[in-house]
PDB file of N, CA and C in Angstrom:
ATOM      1  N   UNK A   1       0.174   4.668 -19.624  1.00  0.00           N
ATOM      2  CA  UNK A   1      -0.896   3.753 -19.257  1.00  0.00           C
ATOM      3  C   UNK A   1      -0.452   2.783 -18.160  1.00  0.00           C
ATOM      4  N   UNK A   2       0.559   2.141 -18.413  1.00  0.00           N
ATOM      5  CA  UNK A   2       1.122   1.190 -17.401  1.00  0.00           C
ATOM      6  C   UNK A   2       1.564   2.021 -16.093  1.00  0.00           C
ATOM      7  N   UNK A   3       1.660   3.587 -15.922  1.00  0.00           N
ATOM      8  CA  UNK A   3       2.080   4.144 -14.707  1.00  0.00           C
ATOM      9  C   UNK A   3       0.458   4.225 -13.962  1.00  0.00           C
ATOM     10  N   UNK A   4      -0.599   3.957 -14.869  1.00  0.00           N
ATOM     11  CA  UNK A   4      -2.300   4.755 -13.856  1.00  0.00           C
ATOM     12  C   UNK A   4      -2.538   2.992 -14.068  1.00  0.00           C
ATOM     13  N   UNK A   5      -2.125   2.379 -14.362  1.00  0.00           N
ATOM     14  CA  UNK A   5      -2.409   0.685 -13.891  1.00  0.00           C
ATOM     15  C   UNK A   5      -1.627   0.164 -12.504  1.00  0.00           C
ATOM     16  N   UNK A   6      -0.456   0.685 -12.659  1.00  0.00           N
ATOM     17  CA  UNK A   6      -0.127   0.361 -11.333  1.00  0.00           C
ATOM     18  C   UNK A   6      -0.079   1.379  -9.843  1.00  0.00           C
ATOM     19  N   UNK A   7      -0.676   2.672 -10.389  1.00  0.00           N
ATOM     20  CA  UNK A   7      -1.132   3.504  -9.313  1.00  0.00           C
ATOM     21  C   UNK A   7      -2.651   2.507  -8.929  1.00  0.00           C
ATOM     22  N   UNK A   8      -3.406   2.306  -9.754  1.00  0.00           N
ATOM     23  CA  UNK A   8      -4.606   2.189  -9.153  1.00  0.00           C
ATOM     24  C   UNK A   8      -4.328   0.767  -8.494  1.00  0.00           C
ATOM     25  N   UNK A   9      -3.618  -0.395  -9.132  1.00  0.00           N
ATOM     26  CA  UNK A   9      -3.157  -1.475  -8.051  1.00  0.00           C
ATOM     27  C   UNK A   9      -2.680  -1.515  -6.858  1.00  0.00           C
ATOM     28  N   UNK A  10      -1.673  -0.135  -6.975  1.00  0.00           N
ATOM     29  CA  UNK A  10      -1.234   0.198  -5.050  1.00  0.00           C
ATOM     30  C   UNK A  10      -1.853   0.342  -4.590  1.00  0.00           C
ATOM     31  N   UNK A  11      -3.173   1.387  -4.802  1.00  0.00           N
ATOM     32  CA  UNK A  11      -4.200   2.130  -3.987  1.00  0.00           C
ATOM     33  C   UNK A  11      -5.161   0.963  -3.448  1.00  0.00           C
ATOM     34  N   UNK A  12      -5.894  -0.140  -4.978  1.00  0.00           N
ATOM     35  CA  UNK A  12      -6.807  -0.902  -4.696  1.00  0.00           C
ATOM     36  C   UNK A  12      -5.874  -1.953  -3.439  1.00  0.00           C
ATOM     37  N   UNK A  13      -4.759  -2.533  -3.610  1.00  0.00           N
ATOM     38  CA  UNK A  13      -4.158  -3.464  -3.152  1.00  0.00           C
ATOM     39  C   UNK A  13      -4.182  -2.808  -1.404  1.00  0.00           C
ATOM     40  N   UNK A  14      -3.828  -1.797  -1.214  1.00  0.00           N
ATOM     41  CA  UNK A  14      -3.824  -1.342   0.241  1.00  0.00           C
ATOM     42  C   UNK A  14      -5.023  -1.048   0.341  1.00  0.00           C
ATOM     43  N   UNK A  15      -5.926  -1.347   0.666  1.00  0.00           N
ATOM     44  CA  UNK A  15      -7.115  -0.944   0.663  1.00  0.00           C
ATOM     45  C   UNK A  15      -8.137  -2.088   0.529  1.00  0.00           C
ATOM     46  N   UNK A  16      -7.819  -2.700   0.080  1.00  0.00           N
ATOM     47  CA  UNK A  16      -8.765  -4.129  -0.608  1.00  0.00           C
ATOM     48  C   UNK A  16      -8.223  -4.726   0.748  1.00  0.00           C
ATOM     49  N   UNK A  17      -6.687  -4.703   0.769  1.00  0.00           N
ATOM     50  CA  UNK A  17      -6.161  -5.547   1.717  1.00  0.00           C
ATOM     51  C   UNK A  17      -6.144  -5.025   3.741  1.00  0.00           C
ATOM     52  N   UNK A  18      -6.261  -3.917   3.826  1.00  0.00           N
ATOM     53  CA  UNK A  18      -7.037  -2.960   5.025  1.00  0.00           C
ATOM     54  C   UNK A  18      -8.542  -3.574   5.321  1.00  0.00           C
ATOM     55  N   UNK A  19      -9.470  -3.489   4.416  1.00  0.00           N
ATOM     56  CA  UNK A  19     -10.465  -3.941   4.073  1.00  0.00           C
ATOM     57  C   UNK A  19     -10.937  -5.397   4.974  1.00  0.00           C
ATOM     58  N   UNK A  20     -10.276  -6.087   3.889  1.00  0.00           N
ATOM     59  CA  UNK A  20     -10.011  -7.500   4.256  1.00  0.00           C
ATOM     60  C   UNK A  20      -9.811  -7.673   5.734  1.00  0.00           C
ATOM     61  N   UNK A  21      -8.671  -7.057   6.194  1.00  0.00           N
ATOM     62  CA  UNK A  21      -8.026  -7.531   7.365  1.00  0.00           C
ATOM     63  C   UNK A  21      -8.837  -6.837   8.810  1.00  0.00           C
ATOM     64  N   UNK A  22      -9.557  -5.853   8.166  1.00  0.00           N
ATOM     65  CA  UNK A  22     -10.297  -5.386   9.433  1.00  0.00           C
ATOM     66  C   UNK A  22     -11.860  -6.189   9.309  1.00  0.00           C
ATOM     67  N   UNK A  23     -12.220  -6.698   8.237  1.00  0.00           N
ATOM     68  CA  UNK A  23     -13.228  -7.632   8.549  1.00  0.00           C
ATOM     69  C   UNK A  23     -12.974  -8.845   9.437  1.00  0.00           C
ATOM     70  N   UNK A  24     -11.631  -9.581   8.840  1.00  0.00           N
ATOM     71  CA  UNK A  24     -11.328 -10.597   9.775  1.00  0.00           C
ATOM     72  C   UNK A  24     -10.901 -10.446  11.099  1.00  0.00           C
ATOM     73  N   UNK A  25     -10.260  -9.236  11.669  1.00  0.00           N
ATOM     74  CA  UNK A  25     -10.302  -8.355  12.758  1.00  0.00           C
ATOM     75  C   UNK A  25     -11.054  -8.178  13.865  1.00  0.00           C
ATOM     76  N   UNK A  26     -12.254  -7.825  12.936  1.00  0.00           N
ATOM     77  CA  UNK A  26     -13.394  -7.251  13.479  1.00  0.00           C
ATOM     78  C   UNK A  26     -13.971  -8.819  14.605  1.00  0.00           C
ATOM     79  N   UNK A  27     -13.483  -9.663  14.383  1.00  0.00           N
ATOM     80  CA  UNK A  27     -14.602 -11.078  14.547  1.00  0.00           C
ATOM     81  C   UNK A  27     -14.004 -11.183  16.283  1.00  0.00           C
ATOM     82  N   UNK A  28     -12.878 -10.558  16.280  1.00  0.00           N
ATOM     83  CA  UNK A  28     -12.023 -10.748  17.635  1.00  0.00           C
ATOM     84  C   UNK A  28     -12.182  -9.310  18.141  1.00  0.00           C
ATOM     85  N   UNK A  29     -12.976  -8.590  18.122  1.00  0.00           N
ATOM     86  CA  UNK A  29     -12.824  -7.240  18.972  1.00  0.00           C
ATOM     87  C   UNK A  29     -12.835  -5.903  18.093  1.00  0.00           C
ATOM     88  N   UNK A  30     -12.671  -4.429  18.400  1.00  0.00           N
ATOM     89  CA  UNK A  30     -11.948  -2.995  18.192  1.00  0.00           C
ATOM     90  C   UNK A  30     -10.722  -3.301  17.695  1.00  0.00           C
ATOM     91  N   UNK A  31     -10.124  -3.890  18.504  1.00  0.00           N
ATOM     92  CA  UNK A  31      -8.596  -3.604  18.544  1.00  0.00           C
ATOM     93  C   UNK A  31      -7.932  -4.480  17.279  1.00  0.00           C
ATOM     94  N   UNK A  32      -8.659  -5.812  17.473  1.00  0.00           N
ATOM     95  CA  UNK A  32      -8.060  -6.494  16.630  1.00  0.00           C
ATOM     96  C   UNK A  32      -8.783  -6.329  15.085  1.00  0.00           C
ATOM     97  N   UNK A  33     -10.263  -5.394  14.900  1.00  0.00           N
ATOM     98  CA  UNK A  33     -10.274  -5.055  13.914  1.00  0.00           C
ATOM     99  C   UNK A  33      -9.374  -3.917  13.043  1.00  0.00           C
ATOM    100  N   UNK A  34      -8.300  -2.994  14.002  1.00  0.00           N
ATOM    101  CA  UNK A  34      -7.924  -1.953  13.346  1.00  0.00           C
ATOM    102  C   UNK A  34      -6.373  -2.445  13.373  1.00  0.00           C
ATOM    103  N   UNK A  35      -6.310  -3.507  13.688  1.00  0.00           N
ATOM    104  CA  UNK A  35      -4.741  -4.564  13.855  1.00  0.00           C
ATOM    105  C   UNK A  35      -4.735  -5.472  12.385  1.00  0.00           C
ATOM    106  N   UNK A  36      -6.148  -5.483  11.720  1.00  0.00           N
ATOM    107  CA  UNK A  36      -6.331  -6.573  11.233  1.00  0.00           C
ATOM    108  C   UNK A  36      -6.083  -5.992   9.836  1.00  0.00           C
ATOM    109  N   UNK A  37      -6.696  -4.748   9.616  1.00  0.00           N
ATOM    110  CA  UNK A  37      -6.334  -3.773   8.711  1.00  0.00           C
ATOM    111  C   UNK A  37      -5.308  -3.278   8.760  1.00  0.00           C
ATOM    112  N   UNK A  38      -4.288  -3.251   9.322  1.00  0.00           N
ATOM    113  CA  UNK A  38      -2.666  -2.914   9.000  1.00  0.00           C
ATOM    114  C   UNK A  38      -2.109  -4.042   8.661  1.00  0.00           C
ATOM    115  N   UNK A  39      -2.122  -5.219   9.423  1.00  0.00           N
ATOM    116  CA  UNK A  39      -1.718  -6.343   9.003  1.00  0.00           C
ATOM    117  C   UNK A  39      -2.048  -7.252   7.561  1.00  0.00           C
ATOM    118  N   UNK A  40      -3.769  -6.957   7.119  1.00  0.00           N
ATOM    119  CA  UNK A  40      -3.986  -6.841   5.860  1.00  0.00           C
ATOM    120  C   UNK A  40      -2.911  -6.414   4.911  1.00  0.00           C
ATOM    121  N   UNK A  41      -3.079  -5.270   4.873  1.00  0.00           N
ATOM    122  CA  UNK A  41      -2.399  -3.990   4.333  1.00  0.00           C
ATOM    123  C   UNK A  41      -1.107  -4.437   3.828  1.00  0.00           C
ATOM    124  N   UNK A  42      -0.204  -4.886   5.145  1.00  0.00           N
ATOM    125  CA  UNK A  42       1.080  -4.813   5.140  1.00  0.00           C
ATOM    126  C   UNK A  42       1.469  -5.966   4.012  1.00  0.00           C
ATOM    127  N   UNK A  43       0.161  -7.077   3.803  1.00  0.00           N
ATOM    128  CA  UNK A  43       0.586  -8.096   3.097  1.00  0.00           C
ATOM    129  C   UNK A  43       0.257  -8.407   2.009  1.00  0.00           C
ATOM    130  N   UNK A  44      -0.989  -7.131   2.082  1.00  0.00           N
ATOM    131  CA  UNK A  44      -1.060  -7.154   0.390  1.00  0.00           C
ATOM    132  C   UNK A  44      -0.284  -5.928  -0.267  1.00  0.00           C
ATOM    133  N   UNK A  45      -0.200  -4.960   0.091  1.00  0.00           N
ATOM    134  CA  UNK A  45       1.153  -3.959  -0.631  1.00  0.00           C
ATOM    135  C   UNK A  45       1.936  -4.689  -1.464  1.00  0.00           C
ATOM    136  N   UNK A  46       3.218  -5.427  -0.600  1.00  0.00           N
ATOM    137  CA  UNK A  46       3.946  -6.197  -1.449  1.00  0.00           C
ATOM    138  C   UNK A  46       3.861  -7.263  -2.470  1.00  0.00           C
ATOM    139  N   UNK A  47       2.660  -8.036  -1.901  1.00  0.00           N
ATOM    140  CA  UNK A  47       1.667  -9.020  -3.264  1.00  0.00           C
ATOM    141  C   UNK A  47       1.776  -8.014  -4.379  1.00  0.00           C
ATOM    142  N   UNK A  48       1.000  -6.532  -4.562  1.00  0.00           N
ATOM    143  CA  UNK A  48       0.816  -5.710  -5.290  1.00  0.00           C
ATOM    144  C   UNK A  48       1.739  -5.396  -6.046  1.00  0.00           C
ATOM    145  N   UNK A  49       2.868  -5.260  -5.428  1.00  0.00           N
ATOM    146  CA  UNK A  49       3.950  -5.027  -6.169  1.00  0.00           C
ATOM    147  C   UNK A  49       4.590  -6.239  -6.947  1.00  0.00           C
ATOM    148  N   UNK A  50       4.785  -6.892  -5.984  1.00  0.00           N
ATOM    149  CA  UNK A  50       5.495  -8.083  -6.859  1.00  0.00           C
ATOM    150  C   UNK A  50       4.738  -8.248  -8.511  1.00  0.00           C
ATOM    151  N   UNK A  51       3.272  -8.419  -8.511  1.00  0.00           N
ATOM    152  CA  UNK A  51       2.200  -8.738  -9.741  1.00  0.00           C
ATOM    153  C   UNK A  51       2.604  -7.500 -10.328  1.00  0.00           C
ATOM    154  N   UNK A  52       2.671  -6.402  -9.895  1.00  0.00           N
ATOM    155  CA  UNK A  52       3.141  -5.442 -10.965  1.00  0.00           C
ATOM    156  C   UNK A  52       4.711  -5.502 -11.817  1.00  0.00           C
ATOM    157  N   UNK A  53       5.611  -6.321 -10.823  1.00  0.00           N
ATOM    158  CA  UNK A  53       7.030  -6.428 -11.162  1.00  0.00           C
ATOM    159  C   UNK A  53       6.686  -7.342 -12.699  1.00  0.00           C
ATOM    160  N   UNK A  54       5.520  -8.810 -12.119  1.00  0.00           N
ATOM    161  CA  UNK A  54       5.590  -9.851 -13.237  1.00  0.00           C
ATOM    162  C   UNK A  54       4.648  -9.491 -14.554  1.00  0.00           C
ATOM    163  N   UNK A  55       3.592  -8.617 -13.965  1.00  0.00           N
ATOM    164  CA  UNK A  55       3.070  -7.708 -15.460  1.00  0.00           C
ATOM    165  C   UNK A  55       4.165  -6.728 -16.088  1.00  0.00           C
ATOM    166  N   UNK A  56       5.204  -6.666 -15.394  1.00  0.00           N
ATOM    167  CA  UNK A  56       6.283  -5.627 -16.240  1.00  0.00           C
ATOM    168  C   UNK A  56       5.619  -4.061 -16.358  1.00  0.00           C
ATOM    169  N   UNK A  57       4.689  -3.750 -15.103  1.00  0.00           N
ATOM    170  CA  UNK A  57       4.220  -2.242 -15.095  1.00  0.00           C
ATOM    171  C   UNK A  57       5.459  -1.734 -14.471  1.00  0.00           C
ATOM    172  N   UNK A  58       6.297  -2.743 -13.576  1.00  0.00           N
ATOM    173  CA  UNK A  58       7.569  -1.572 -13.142  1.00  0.00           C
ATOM    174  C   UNK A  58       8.791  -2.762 -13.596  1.00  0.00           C
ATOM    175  N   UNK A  59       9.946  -1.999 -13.298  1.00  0.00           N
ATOM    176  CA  UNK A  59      11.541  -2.916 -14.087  1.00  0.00           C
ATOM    177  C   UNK A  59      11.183  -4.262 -12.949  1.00  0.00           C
ATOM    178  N   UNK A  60      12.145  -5.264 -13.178  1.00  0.00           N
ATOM    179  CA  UNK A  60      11.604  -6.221 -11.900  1.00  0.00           C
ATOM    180  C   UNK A  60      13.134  -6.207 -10.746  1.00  0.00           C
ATOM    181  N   UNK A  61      14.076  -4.933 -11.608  1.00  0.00           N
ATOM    182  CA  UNK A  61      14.759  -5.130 -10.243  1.00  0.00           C
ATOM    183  C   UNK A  61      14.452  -3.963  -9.279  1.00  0.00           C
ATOM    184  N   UNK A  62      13.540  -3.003  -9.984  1.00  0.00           N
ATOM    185  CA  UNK A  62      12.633  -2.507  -8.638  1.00  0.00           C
ATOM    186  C   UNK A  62      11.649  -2.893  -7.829  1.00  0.00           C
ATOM    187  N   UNK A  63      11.343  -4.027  -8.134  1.00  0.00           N
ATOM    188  CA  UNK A  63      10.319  -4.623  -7.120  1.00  0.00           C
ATOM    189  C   UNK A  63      10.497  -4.599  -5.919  1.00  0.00           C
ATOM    190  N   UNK A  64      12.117  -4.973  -5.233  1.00  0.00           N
ATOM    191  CA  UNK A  64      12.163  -5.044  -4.078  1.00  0.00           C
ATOM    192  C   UNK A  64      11.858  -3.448  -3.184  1.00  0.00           C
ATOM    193  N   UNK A  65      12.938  -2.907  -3.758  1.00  0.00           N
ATOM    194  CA  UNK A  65      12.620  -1.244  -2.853  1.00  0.00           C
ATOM    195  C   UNK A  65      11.397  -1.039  -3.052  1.00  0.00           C
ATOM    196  N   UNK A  66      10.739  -1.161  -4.448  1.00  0.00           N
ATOM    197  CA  UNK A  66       9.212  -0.411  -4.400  1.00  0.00           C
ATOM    198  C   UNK A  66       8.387  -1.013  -3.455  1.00  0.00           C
ATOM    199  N   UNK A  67       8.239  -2.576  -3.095  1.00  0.00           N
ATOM    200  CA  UNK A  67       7.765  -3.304  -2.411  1.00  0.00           C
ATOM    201  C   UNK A  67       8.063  -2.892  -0.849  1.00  0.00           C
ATOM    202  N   UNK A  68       9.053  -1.929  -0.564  1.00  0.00           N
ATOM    203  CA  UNK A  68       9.304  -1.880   1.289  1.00  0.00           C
ATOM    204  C   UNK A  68       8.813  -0.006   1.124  1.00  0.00           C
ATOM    205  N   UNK A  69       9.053   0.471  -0.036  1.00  0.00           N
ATOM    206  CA  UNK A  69       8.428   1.940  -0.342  1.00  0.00           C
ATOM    207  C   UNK A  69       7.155   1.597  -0.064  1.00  0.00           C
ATOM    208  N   UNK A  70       6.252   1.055  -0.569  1.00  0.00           N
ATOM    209  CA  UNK A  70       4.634   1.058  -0.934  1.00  0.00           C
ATOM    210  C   UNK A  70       4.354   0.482   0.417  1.00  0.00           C
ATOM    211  N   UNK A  71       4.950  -0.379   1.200  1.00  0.00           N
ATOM    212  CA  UNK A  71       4.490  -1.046   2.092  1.00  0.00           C
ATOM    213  C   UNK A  71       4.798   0.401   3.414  1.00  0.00           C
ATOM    214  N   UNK A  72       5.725   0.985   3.546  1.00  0.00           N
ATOM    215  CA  UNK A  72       5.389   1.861   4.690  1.00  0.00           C
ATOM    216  C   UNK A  72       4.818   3.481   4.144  1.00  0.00           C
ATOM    217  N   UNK A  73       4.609   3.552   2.983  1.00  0.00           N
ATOM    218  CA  UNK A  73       3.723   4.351   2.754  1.00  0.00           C
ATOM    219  C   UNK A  73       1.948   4.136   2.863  1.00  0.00           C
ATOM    220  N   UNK A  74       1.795   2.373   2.691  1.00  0.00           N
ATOM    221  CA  UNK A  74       0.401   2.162   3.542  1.00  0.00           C
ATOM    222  C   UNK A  74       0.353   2.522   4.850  1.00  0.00           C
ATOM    223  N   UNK A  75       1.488   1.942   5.755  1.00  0.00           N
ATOM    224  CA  UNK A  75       1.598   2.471   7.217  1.00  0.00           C
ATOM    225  C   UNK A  75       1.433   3.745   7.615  1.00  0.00           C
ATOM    226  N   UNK A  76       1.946   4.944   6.658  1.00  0.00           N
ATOM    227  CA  UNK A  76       1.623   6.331   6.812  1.00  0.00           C
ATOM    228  C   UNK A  76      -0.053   6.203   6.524  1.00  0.00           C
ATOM    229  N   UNK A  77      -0.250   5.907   5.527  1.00  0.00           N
ATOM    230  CA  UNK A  77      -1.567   5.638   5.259  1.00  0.00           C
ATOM    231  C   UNK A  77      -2.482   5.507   5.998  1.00  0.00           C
ATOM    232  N   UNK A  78      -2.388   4.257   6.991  1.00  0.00           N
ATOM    233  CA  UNK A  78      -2.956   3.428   7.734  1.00  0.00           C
ATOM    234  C   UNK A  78      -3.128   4.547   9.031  1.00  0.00           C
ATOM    235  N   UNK A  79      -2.158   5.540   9.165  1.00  0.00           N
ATOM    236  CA  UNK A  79      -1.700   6.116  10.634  1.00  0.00           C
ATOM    237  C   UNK A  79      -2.652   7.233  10.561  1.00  0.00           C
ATOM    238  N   UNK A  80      -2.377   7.506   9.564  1.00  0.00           N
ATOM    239  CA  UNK A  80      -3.249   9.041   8.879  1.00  0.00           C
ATOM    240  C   UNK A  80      -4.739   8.607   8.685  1.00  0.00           C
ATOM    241  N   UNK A  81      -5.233   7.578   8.206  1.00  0.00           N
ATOM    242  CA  UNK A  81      -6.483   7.482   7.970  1.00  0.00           C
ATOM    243  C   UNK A  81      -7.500   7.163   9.554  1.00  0.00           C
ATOM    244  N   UNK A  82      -6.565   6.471  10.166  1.00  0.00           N
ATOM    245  CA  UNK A  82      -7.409   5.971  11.622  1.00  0.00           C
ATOM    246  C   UNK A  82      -7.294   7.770  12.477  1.00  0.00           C
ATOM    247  N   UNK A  83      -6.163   8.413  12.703  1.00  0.00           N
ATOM    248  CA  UNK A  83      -6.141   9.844  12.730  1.00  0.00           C
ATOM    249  C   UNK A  83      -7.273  10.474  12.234  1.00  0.00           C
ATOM    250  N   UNK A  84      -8.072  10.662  11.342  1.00  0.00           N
ATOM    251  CA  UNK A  84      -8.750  11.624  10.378  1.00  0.00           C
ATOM    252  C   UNK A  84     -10.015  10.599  10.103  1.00  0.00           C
ATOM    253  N   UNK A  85     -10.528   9.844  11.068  1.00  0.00           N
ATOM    254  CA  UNK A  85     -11.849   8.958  10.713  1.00  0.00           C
ATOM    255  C   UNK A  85     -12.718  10.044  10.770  1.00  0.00           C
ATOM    256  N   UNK A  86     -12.786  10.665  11.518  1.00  0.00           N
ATOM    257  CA  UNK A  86     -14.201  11.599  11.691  1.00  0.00           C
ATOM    258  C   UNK A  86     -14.421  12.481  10.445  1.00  0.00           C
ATOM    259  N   UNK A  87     -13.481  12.218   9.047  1.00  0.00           N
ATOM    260  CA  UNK A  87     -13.548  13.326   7.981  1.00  0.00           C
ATOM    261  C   UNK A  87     -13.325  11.677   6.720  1.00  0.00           C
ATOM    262  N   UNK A  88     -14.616  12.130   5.649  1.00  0.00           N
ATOM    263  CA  UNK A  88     -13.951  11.394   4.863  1.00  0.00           C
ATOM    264  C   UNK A  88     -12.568  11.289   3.959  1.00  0.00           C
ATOM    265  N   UNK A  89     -12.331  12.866   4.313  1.00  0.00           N
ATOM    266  CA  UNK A  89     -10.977  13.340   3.512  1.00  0.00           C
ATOM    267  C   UNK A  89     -10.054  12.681   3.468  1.00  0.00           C
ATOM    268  N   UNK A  90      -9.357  12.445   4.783  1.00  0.00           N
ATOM    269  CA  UNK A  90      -8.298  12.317   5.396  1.00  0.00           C
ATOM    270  C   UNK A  90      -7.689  10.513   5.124  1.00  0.00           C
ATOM    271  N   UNK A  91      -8.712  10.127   4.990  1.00  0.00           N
ATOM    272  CA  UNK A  91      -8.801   8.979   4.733  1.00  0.00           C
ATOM    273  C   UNK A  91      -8.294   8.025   3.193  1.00  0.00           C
ATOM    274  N   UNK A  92      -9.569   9.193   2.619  1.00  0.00           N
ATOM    275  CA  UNK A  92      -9.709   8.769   0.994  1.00  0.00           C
ATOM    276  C   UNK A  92      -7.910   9.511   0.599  1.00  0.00           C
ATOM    277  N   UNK A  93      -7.670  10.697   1.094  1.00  0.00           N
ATOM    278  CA  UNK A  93      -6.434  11.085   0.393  1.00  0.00           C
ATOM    279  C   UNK A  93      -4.957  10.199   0.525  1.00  0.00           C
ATOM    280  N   UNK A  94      -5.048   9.631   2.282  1.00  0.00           N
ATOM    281  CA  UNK A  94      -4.062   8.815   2.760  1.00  0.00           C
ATOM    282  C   UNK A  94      -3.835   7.767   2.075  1.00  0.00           C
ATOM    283  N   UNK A  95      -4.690   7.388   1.095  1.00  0.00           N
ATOM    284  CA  UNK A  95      -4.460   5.725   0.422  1.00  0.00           C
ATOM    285  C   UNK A  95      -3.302   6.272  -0.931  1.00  0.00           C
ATOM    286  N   UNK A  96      -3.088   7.832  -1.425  1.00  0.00           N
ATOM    287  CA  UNK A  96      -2.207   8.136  -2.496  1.00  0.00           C
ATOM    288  C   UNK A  96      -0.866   7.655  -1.847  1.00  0.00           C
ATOM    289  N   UNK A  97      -0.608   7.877  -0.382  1.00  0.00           N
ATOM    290  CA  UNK A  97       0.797   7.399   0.359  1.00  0.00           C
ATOM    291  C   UNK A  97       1.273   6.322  -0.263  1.00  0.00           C
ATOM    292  N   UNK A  98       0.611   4.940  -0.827  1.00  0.00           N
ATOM    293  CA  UNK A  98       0.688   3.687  -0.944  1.00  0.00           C
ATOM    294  C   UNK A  98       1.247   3.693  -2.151  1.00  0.00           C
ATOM    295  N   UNK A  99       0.762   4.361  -3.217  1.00  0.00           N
ATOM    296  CA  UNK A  99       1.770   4.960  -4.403  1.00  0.00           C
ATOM    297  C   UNK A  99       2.789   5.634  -4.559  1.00  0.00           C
ATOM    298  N   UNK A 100       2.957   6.635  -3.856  1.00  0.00           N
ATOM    299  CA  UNK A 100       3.725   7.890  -3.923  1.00  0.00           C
ATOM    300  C   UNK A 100       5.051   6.677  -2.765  1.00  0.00           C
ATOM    301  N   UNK A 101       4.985   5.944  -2.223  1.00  0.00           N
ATOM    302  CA  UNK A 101       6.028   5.045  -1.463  1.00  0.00           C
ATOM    303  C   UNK A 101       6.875   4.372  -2.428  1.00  0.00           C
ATOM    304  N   UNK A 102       5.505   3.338  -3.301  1.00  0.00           N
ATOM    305  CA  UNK A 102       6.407   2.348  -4.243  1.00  0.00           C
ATOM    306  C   UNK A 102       7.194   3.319  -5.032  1.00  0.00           C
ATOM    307  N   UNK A 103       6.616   4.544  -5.637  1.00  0.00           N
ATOM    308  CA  UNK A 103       7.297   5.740  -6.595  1.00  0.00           C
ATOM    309  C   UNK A 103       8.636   5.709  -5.832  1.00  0.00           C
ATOM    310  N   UNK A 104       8.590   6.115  -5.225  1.00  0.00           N
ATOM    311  CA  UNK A 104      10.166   7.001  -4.126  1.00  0.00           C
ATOM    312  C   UNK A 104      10.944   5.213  -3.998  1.00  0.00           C
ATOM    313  N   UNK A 105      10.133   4.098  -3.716  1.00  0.00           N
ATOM    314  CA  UNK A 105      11.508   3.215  -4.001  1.00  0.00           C
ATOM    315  C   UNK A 105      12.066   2.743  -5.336  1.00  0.00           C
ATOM    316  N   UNK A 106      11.498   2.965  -6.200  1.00  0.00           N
ATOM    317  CA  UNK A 106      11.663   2.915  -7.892  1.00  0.00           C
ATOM    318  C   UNK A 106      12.921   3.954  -7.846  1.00  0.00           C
ATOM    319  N   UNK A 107      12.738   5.004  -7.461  1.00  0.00           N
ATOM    320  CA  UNK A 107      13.395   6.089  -7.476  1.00  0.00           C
ATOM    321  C   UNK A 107      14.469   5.653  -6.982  1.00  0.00           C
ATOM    322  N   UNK A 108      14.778   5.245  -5.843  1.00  0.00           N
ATOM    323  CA  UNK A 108      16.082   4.683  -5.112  1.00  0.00           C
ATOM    324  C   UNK A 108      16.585   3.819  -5.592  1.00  0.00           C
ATOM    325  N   UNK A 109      15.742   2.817  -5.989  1.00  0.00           N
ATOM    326  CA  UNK A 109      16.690   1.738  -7.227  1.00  0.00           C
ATOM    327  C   UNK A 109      16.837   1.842  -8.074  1.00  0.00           C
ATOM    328  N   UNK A 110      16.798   3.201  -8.860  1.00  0.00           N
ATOM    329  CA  UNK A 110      17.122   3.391 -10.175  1.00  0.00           C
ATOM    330  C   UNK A 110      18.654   4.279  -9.859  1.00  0.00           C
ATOM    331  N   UNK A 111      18.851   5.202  -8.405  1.00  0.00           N
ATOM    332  CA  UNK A 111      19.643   5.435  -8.398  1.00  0.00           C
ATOM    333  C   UNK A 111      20.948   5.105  -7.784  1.00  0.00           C
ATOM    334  N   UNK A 112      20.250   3.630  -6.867  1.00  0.00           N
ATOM    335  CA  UNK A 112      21.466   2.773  -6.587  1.00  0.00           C
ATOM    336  C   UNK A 112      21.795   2.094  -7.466  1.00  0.00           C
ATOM    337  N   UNK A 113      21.484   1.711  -8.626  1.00  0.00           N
ATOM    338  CA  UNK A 113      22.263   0.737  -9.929  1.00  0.00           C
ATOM    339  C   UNK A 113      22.809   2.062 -10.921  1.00  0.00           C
ATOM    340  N   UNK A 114      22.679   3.009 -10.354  1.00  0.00           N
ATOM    341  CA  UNK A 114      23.302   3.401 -12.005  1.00  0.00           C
ATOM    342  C   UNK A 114      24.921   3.607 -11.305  1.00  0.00           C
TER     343      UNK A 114
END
């Protein structure tokens, strides 16, 4: 249960926070709307994680790697979804990156402490 609570927090958190940042974006231009949504992104990922470290959905000395995992797996995200606008696919699938990142740094800090 605590692993599909904090999948759906990565996903909502990059995304809520994309969201966000291309509305406020949007007020200054194109450019700075699709600037505004990475930069979003980039700053809520790690928010995401951290709240998951202090709900104890992940150990809290993985917070840090999962937090730089999840954060450039939005960036794949982010790269892939502006790539693939003309398909809703490409888009909706790119936001799993944002999970499957924090996963792989959990992974690395479980196998740099042992």
């Amino acid at each position: 249960m605590k692993r599909a609570v904090y999948l759906i927090l990565l996903i909502g958190a990059g995304g809520a926070g994309g969201a966000l940042g291309s509305m406020i974006g949007a007020a200054f231009g194109k450019t700075a709307l699709f600037a505004g949504g990475v930069v979003g992104g980039i700053i809520a990922t790690p928010i995401a994680v951290v709240l998951a470290g202090w709900f104890r959905l992940i150990d809290r000395a993985a917070v840090k790697p999962a937090a730089i995992g999840a954060t450039l797996g939005f960036l794949a995200a982010a790269t892939i979804a502006v790539n693939t606008l003309s398909s809703p696919v490409g888009p909706i699938l790119a936001t799993t990156l944002v999970p499957i990142g924090g996963w792989i740094g959990e992974r690395v800090s479980r196998r740099s402490s042992r």
